[in-house]
C-alpha atoms as a PDB file:
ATOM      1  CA  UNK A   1     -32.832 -35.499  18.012  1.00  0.00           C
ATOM      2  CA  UNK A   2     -31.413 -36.629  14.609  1.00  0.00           C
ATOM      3  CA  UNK A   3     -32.992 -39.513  12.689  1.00  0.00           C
ATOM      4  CA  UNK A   4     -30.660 -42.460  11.960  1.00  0.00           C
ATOM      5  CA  UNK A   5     -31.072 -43.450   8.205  1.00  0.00           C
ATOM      6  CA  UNK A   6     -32.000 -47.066   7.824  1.00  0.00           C
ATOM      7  CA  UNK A   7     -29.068 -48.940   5.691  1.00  0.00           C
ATOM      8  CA  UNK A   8     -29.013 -52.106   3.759  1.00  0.00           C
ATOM      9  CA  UNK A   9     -25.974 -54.474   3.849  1.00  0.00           C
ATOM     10  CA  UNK A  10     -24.732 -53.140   0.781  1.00  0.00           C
ATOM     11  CA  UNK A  11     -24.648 -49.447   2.241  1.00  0.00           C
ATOM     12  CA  UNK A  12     -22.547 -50.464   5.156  1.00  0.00           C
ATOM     13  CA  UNK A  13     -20.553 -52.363   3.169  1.00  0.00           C
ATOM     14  CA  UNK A  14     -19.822 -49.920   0.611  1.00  0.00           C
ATOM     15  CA  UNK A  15     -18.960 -46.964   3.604  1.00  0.00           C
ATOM     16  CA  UNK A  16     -16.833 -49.915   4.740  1.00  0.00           C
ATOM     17  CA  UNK A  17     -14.226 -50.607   2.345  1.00  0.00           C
ATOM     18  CA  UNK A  18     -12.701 -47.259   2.407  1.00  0.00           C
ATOM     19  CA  UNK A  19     -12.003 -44.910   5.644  1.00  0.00           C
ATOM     20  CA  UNK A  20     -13.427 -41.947   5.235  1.00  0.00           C
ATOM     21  CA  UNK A  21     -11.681 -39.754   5.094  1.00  0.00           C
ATOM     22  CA  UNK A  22      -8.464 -40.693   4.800  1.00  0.00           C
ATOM     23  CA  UNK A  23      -6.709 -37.554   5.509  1.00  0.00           C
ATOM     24  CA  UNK A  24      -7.056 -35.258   8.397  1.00  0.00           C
ATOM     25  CA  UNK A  25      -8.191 -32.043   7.834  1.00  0.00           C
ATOM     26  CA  UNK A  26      -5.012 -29.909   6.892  1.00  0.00           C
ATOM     27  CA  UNK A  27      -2.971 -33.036   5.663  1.00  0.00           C
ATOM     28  CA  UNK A  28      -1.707 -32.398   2.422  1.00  0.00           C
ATOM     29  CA  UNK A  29      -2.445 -34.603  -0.719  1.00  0.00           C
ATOM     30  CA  UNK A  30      -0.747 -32.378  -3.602  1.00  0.00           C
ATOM     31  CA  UNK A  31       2.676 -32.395  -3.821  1.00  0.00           C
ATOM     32  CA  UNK A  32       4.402 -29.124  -2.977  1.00  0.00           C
ATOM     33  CA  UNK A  33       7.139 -28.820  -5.110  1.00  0.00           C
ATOM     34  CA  UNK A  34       7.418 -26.124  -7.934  1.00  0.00           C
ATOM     35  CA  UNK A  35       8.757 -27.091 -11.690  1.00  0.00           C
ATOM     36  CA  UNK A  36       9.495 -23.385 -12.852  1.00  0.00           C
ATOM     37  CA  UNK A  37      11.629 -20.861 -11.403  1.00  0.00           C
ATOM     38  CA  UNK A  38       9.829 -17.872  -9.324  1.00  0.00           C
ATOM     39  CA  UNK A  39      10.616 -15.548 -12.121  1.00  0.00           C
ATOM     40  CA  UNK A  40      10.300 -11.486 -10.985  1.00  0.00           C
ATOM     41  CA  UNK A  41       9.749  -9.213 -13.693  1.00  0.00           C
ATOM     42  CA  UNK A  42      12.951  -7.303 -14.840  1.00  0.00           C
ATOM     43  CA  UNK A  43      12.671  -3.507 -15.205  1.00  0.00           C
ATOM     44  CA  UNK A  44      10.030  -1.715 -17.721  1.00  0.00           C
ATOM     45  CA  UNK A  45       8.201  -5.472 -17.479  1.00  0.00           C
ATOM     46  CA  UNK A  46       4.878  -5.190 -18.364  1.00  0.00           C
ATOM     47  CA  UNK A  47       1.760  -7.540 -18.150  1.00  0.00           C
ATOM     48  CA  UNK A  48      -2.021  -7.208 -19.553  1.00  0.00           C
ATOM     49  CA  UNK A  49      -4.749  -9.231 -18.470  1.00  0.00           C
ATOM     50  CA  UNK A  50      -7.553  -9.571 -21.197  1.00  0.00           C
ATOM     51  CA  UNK A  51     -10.769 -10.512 -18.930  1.00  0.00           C
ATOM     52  CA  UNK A  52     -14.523 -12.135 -20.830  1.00  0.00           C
ATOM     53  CA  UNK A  53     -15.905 -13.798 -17.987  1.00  0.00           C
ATOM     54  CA  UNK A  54     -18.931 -13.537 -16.325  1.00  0.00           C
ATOM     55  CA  UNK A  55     -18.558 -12.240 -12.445  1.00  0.00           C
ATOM     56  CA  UNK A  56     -18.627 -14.879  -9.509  1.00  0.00           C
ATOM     57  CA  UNK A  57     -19.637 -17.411 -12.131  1.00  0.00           C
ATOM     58  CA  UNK A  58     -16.953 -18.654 -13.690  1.00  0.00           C
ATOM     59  CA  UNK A  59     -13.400 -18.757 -11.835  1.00  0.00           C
ATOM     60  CA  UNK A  60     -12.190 -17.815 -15.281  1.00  0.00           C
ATOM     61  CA  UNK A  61     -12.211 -13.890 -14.280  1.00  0.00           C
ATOM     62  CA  UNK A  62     -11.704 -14.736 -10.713  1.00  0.00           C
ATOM     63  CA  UNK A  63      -8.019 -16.689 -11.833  1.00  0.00           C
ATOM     64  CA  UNK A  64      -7.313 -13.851 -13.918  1.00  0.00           C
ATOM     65  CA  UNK A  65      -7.661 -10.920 -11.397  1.00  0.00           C
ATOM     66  CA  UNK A  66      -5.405 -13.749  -8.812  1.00  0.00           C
ATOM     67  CA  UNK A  67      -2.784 -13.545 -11.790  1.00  0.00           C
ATOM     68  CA  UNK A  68      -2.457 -10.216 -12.213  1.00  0.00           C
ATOM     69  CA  UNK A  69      -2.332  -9.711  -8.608  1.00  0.00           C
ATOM     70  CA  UNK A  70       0.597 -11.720  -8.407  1.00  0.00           C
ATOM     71  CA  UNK A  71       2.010 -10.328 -11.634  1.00  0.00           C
ATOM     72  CA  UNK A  72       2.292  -7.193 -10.055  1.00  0.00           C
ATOM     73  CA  UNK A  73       3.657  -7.985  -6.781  1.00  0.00           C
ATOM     74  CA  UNK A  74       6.746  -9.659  -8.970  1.00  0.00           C
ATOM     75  CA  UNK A  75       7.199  -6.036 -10.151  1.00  0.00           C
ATOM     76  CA  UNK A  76       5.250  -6.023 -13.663  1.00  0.00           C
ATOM     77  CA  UNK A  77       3.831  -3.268 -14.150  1.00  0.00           C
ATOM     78  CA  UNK A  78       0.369  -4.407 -14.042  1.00  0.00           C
ATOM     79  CA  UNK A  79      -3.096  -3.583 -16.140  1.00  0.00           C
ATOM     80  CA  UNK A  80      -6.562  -5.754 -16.432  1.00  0.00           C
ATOM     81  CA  UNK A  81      -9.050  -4.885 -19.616  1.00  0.00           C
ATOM     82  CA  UNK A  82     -12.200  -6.335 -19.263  1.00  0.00           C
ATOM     83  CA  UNK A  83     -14.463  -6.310 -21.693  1.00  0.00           C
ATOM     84  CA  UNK A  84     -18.053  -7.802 -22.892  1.00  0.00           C
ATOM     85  CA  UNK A  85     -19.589  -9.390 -20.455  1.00  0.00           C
ATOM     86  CA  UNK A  86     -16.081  -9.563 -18.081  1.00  0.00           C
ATOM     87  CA  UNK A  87     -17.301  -5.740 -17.913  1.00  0.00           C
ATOM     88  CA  UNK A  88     -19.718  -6.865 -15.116  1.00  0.00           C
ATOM     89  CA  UNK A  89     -16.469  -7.890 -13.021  1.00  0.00           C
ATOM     90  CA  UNK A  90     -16.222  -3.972 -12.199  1.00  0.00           C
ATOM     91  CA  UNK A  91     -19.449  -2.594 -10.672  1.00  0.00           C
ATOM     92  CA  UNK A  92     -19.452  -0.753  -7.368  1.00  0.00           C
ATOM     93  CA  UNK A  93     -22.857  -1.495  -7.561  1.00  0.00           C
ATOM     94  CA  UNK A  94     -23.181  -5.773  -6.957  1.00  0.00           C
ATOM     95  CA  UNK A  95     -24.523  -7.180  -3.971  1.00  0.00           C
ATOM     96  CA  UNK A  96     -27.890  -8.465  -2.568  1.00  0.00           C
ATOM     97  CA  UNK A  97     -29.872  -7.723  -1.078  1.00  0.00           C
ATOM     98  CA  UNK A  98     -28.228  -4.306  -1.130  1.00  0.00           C
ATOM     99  CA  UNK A  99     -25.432  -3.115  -2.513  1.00  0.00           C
ATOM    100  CA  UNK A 100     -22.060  -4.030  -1.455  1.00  0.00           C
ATOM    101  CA  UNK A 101     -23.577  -7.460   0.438  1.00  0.00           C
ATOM    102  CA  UNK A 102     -23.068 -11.067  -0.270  1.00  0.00           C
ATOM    103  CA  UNK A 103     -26.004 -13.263  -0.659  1.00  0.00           C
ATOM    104  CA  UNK A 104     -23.418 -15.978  -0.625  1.00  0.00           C
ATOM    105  CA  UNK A 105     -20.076 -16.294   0.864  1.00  0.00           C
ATOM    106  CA  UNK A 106     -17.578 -15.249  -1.763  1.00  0.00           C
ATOM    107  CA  UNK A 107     -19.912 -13.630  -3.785  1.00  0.00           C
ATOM    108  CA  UNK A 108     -17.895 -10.304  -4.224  1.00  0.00           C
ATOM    109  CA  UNK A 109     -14.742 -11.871  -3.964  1.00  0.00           C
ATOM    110  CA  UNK A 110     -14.005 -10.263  -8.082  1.00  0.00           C
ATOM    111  CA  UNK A 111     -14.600  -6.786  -6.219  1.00  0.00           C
ATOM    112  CA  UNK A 112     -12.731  -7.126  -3.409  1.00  0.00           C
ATOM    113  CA  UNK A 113      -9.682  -8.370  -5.238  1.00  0.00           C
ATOM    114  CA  UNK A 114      -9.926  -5.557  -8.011  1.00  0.00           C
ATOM    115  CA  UNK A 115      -9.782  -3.250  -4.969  1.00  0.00           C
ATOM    116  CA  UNK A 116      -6.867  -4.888  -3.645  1.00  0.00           C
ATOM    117  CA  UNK A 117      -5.208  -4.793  -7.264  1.00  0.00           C
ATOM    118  CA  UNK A 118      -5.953  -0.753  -7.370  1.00  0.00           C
ATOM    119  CA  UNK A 119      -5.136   0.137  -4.360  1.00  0.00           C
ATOM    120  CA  UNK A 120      -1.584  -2.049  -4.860  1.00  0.00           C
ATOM    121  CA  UNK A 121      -1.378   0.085  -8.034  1.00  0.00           C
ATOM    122  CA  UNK A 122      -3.145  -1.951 -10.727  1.00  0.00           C
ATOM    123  CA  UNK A 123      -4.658  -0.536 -13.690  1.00  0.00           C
ATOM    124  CA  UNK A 124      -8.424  -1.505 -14.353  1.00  0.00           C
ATOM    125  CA  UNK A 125      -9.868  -0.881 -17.487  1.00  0.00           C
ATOM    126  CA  UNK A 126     -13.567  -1.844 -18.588  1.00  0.00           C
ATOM    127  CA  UNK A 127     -15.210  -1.514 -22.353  1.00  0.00           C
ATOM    128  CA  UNK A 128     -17.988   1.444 -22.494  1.00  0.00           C
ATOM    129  CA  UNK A 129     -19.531  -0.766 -24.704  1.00  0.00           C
ATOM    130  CA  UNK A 130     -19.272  -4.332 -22.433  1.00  0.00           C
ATOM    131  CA  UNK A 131     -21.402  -1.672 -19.631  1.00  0.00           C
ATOM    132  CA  UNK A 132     -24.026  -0.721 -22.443  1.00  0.00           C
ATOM    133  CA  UNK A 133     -24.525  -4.046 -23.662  1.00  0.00           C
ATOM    134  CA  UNK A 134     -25.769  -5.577 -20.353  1.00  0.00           C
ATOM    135  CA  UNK A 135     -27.538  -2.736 -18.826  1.00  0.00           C
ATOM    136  CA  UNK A 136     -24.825  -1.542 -16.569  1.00  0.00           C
ATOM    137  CA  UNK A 137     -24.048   2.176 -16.146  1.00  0.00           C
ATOM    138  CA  UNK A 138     -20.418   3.807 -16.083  1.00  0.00           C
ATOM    139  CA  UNK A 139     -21.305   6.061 -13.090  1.00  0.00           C
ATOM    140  CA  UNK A 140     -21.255   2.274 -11.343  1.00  0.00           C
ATOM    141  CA  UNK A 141     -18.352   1.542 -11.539  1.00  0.00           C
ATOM    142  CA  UNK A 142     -15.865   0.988  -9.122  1.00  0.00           C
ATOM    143  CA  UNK A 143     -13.176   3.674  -7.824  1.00  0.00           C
ATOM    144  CA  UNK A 144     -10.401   3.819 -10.146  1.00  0.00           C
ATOM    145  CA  UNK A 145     -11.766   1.851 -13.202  1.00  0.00           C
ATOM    146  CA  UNK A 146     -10.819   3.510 -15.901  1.00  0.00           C
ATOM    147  CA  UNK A 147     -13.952   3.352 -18.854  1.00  0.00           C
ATOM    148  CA  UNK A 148     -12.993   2.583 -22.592  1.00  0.00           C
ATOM    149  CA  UNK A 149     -14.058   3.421 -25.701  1.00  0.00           C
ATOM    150  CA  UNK A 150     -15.087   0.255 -27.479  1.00  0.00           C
ATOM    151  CA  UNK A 151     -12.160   0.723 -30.313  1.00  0.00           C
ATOM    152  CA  UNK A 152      -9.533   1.211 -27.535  1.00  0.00           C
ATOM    153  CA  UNK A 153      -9.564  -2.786 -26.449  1.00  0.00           C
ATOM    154  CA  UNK A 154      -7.574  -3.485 -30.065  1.00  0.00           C
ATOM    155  CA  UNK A 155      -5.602  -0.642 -29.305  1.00  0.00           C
ATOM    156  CA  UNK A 156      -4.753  -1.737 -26.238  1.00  0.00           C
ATOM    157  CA  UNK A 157      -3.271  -4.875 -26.912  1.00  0.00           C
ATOM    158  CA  UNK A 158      -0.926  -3.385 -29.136  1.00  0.00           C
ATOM    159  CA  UNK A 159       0.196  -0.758 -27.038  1.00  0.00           C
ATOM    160  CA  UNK A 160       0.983  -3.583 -24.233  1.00  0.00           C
ATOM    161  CA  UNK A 161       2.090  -5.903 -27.384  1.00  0.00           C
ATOM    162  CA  UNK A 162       4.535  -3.121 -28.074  1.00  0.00           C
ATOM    163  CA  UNK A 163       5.848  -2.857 -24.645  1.00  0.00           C
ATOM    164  CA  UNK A 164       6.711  -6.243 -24.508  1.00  0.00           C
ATOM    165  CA  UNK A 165       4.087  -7.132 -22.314  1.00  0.00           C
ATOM    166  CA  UNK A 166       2.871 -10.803 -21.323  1.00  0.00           C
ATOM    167  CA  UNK A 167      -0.498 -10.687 -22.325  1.00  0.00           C
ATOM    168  CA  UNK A 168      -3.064 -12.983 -20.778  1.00  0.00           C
ATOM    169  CA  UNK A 169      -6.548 -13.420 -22.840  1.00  0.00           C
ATOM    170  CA  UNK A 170      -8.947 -15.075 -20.982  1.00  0.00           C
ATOM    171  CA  UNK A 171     -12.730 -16.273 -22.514  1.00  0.00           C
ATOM    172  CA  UNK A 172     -15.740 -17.126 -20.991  1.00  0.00           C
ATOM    173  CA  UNK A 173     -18.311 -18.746 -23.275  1.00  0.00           C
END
């Protein structure tokens, strides 16, 4: 049997003066219109996303695998390059208690969406040097990440500079 809290007058008053809530669950309270065209990429289109986020705990990296998703299903030809600590983002091995398990709802959303971006025909690329520097191991990573040499994240931004590419940098800290 739940416990009613006791209220004061002020309490009921102050639940008073506003319904709650005051939309129904689905109702929408963002507009819906869209300011920019829904631009598709044009042929030979490229686009890099730069990734330095920590995994599940910032959206930043979360955002930036979401963009490049939808980069590449507007026909860019599509790559990610994480590196530092956004290195973390591409482990096989996360989960808890065991691998490949969620503690908490959403908590490999990062891997399941790099999956879905490789298997759509994403490149993933992740910094040898990002792995070493937080313990991780290269043999963890997941299928189809393709392991850098530290000097090749410079080198990558100029190849995809080169190409034209839209380049996306995204920083976590």
């Amino acid at each position: 049997m739940a416990v009613e809290p006791k209220l004061s007058e002020s309490e009921i008053a102050s639940l008073m003066e506003i319904p709650h809530p005051t939309k129904e669950t689905g109702a929408s309270i963002y507009g819906a219109t869209k300011v920019f065209p829904d631009y598709q990429a044009e042929a030979g289109e490229t686009y890099l996303g730069m990734v330095h986020g920590i995994v599940h705990e910032s959206s930043v990296s979360f955002v930036a695998v979401l963009l490049a998703i939808r980069a590449q299903r507007k026909g860019f030809d599509s790559a990610l390059y994480f590196f530092g600590i956004g290195s973390l983002n591409c482990l096989a091995t996360r989960g808890f208690p065991t691998v490949g398990s969620e503690l908490f709802p959403g908590m490999r959303n990062e891997n399941n969406q790099l999956a879905k971006f490789i298997e759509e025909g994403g490149k993933v690329f992740a910094c040898r040097l990002g792995l070493a520097l937080h313990g991780a191991r290269e043999e963890d990573l997941m299928e189809g990440v393709i392991p850098c040499h530290p000097l090749d994240m410079q080198d990558a931004m100029i190849e995809y500079s080169r190409k034209g590419a839209i380049i996306n940098t995204t920083w976590m800290f």
